[in-house]
Protein backbone atom coordinates (compact mmCIF):
# COMPACT_ATOMS: atom_id res chain seq x y z
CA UNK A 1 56.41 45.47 -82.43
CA UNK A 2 52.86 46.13 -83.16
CA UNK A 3 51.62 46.76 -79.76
CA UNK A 4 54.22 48.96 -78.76
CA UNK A 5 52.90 52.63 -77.39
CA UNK A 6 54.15 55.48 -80.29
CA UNK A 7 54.99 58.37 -78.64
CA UNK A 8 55.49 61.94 -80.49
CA UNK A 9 57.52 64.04 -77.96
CA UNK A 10 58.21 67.92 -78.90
CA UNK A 11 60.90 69.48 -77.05
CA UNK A 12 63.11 72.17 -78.62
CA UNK A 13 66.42 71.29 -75.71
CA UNK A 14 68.29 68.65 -77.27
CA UNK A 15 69.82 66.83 -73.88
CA UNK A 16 66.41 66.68 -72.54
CA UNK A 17 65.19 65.41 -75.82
CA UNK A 18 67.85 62.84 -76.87
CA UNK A 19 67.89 61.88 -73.01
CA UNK A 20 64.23 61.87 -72.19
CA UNK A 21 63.46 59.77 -75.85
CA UNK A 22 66.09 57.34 -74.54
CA UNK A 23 64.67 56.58 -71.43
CA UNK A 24 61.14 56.05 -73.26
CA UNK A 25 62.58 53.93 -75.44
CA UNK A 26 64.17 51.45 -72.70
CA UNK A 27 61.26 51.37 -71.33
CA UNK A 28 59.61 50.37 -74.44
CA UNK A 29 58.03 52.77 -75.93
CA UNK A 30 58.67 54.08 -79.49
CA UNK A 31 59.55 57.77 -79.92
CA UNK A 32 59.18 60.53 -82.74
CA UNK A 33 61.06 63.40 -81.06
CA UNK A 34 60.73 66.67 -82.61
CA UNK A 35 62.75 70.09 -81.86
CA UNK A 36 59.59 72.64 -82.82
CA UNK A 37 55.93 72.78 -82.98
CA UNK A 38 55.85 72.64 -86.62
CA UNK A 39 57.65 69.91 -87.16
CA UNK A 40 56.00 68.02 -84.55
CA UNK A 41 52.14 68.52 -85.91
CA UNK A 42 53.80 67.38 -89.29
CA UNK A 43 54.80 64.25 -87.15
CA UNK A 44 51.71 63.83 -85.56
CA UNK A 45 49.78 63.41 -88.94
CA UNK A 46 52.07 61.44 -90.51
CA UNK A 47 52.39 59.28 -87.66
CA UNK A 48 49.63 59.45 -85.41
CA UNK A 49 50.81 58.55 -82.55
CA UNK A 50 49.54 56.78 -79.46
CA UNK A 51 50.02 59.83 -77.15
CA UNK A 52 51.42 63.34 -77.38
CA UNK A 53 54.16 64.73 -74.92
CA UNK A 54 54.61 68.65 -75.70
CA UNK A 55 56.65 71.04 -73.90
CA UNK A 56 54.88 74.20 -73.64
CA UNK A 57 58.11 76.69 -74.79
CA UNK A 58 59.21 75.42 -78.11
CA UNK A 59 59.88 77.52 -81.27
CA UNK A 60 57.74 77.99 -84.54
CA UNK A 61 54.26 76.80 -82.88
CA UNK A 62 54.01 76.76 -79.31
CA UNK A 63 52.99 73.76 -77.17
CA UNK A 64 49.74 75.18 -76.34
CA UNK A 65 48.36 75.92 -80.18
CA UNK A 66 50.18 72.84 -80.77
CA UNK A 67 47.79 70.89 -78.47
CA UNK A 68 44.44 73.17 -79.74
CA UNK A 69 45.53 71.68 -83.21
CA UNK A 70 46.05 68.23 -82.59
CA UNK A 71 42.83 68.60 -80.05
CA UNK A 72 41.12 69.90 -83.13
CA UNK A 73 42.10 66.99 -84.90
CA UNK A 74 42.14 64.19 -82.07
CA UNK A 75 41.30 62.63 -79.25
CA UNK A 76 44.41 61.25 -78.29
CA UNK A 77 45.83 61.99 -74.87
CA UNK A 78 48.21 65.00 -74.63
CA UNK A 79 50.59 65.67 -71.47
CA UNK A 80 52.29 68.90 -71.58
CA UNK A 81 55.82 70.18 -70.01
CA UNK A 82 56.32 73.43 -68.68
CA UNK A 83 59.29 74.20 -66.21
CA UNK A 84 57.49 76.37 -64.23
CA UNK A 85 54.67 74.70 -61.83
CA UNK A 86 52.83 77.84 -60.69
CA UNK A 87 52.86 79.33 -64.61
CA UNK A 88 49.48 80.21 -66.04
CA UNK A 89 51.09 78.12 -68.94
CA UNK A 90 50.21 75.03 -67.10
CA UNK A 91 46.36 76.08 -66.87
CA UNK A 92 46.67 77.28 -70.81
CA UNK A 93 47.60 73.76 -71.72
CA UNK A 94 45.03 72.44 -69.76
CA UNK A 95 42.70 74.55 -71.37
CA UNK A 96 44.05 74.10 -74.83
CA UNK A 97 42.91 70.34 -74.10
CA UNK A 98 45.50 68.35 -72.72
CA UNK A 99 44.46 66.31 -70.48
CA UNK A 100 47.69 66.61 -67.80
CA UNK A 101 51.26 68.08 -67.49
CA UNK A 102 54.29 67.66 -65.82
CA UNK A 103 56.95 69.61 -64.42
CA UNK A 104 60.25 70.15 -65.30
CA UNK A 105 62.87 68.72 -64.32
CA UNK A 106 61.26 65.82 -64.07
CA UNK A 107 62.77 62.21 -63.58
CA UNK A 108 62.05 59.76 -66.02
CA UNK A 109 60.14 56.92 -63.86
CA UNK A 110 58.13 59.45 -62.76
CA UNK A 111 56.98 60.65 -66.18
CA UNK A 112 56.89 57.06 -67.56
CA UNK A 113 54.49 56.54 -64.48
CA UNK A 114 52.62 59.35 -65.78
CA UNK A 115 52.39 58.41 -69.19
CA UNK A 116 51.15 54.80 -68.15
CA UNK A 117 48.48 56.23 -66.14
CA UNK A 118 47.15 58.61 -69.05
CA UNK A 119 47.46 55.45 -70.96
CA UNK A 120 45.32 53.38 -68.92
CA UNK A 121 42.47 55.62 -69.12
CA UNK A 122 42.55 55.64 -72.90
CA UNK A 123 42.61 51.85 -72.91
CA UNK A 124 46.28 51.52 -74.54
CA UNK A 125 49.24 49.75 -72.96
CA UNK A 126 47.34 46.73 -71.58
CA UNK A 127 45.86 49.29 -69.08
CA UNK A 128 42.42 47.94 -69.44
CA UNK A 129 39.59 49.42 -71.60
CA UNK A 130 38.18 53.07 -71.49
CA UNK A 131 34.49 51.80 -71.16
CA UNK A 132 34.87 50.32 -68.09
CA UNK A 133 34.52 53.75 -66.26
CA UNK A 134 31.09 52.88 -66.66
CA UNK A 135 30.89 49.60 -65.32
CA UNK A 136 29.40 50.84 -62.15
CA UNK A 137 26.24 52.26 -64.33
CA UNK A 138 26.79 50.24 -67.80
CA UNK A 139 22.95 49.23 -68.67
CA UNK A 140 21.27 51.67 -69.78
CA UNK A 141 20.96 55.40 -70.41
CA UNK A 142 21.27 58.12 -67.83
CA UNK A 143 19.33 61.67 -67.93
CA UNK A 144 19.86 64.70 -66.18
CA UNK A 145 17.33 67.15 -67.47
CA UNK A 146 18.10 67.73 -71.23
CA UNK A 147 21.84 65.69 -70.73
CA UNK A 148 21.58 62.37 -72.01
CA UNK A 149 24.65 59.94 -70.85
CA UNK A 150 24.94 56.63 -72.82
CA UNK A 151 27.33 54.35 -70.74
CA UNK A 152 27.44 51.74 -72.99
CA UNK A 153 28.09 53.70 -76.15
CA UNK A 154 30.02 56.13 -74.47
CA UNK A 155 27.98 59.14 -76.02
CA UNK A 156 26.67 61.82 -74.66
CA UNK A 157 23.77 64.20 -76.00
CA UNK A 158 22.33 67.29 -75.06
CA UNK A 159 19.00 68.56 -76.14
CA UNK A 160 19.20 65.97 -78.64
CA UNK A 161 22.62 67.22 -79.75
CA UNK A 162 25.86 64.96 -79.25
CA UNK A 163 28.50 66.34 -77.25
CA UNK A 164 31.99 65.66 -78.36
CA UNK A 165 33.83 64.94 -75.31
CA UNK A 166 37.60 63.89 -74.94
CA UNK A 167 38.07 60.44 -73.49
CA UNK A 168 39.25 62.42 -70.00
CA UNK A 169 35.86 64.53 -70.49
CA UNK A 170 34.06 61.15 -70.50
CA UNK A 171 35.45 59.76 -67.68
CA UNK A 172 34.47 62.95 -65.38
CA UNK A 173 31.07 62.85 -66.57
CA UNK A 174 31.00 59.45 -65.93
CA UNK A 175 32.61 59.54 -62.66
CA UNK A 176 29.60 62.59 -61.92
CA UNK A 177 26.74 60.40 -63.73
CA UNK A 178 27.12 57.81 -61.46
CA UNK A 179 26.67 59.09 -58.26
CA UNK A 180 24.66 62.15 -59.27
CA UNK A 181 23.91 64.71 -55.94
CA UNK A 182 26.99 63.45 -54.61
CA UNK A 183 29.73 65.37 -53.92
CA UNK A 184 32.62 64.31 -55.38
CA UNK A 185 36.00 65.75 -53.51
CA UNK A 186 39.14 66.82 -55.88
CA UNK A 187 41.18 64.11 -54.76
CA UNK A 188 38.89 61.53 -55.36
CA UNK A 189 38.26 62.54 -58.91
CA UNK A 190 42.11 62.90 -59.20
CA UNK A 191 42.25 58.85 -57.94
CA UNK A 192 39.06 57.67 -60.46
CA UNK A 193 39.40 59.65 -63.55
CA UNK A 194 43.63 60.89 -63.25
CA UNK A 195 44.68 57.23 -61.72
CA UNK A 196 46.80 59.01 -59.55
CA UNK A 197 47.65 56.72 -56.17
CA UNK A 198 49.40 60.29 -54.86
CA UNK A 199 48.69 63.72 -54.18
CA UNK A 200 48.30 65.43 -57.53
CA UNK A 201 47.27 69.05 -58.82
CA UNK A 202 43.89 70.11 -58.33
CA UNK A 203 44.27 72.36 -61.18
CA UNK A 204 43.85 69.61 -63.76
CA UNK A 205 40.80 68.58 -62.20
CA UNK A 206 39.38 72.41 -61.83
CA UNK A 207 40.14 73.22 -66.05
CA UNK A 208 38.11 69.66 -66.93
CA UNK A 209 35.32 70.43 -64.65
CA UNK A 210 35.28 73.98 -66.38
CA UNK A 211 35.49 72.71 -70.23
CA UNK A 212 32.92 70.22 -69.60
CA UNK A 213 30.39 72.50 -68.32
CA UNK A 214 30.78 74.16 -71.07
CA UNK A 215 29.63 71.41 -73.07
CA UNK A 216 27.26 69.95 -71.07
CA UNK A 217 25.93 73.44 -69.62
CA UNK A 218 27.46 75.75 -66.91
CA UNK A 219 24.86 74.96 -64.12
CA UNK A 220 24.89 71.10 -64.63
CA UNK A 221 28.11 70.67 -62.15
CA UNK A 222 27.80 72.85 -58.91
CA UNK A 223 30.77 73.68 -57.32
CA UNK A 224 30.45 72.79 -53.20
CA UNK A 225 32.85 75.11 -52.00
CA UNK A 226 35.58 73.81 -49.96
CA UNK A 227 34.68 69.86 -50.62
CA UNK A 228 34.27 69.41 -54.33
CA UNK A 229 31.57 69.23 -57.43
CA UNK A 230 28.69 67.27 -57.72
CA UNK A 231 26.13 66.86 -60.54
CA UNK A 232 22.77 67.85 -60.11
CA UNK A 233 20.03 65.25 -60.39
């Protein structure tokens, strides 16, 4: 079906891949599952698929340079897989440009709820549209100094300049343009921008707020130390 959700998942264990693609499929989701990195960035430009699920150990290209060359290529979301939760592969990844992970093992409706959320905030999978993270500003443009936010065009431009942002980039800025000056707690940018309804890992939150200041200028987002990040006004 045409508005099924394409899925290219790279994972180099074949139970967890043949068992993991059929529980994506019977949920409905169409699956390209690859055993390497290679193989799977050959799949992703053939196919170009709807989201990318990468496991951060496979052989021939890593997950992580797999995700800096589809991110270098792409927009689309990216959710890595690493086994080990406290692994500085998990910050890597996040890095790299993916824009969440999971753990492993993981069970399958929790990584289909996952991949549904990630979804949502791209605007695939009936999840509602990407834009309307800036309902709450849409009008106009907002300026912060030499950062010019465009919440109806979803662009953003600095000293004249556009800034490339990932759709997860734009969301955060969004979620900061908004309610510049106030401070926005970890958790509550994990609920807006993550669409997570449960405790999640700050981490992902922590690696964003660090790659977009670095595109929208280090001192733009103070840190408020032990509550969260606000933008300045």
């Amino acid at each position: 079906m045409a508005d099924q959700t394409h899925v290219l998942f790279v994972e180099d264990d074949d139970v967890i891949r043949e068992a993991t693609q059929l529980a994506l499929e019977r949920d409905g989701f169409v699956v390209t599952a690859m055993p390497d990195g290679l193989s799977g960035l050959e799949a992703f430009r053939a196919d170009r698929p709807d989201i990318a699920l990468l496991d951060v150990m496979v052989p021939g290209l890593d997950g992580v340079s797999l995700c800096r060359r589809i991110r270098d290529e792409s927009t689309v979301p990216v959710i890595m897989l690493s086994a080990r939760a406290d692994s500085i592969d998990v910050v890597l990844g996040l890095e790299a440009g993916a824009d969440d992970y999971v753990t492993k093992p993981f069970d399958g409706a929790v990584l289909v709820a996952r991949i549904r959320a990630v979804l949502r905030r791209f605007g695939h999978a009936g999840g509602g549209r990407a834009e309307d993270a800036a309902s709450p500003a849409s009008g106009g443009v907002l300026t912060f100094g030499d950062l010019e936010v465009d919440t109806e065009g979803m662009e953003v431009r600095r000293a004249g300049q556009p800034v490339a942002l990932t759709p997860t980039e734009m969301r955060l800025l969004l979620e900061f343009s908004t309610a510049p000056g106030t401070v926005l707690s970890r958790d509550k940018l994990l609920e807006r921008v993550w669409d997570y309804g449960w405790g999640g890992d700050t981490r992902v939150v922590d690696v964003h707020v660090q790659r977009l200041r670095q595109k929208i200028g280090q001192d733009r987002i103070e840190t408020v130390r032990g509550f969260g990040y606000k933008l300045k006004a």
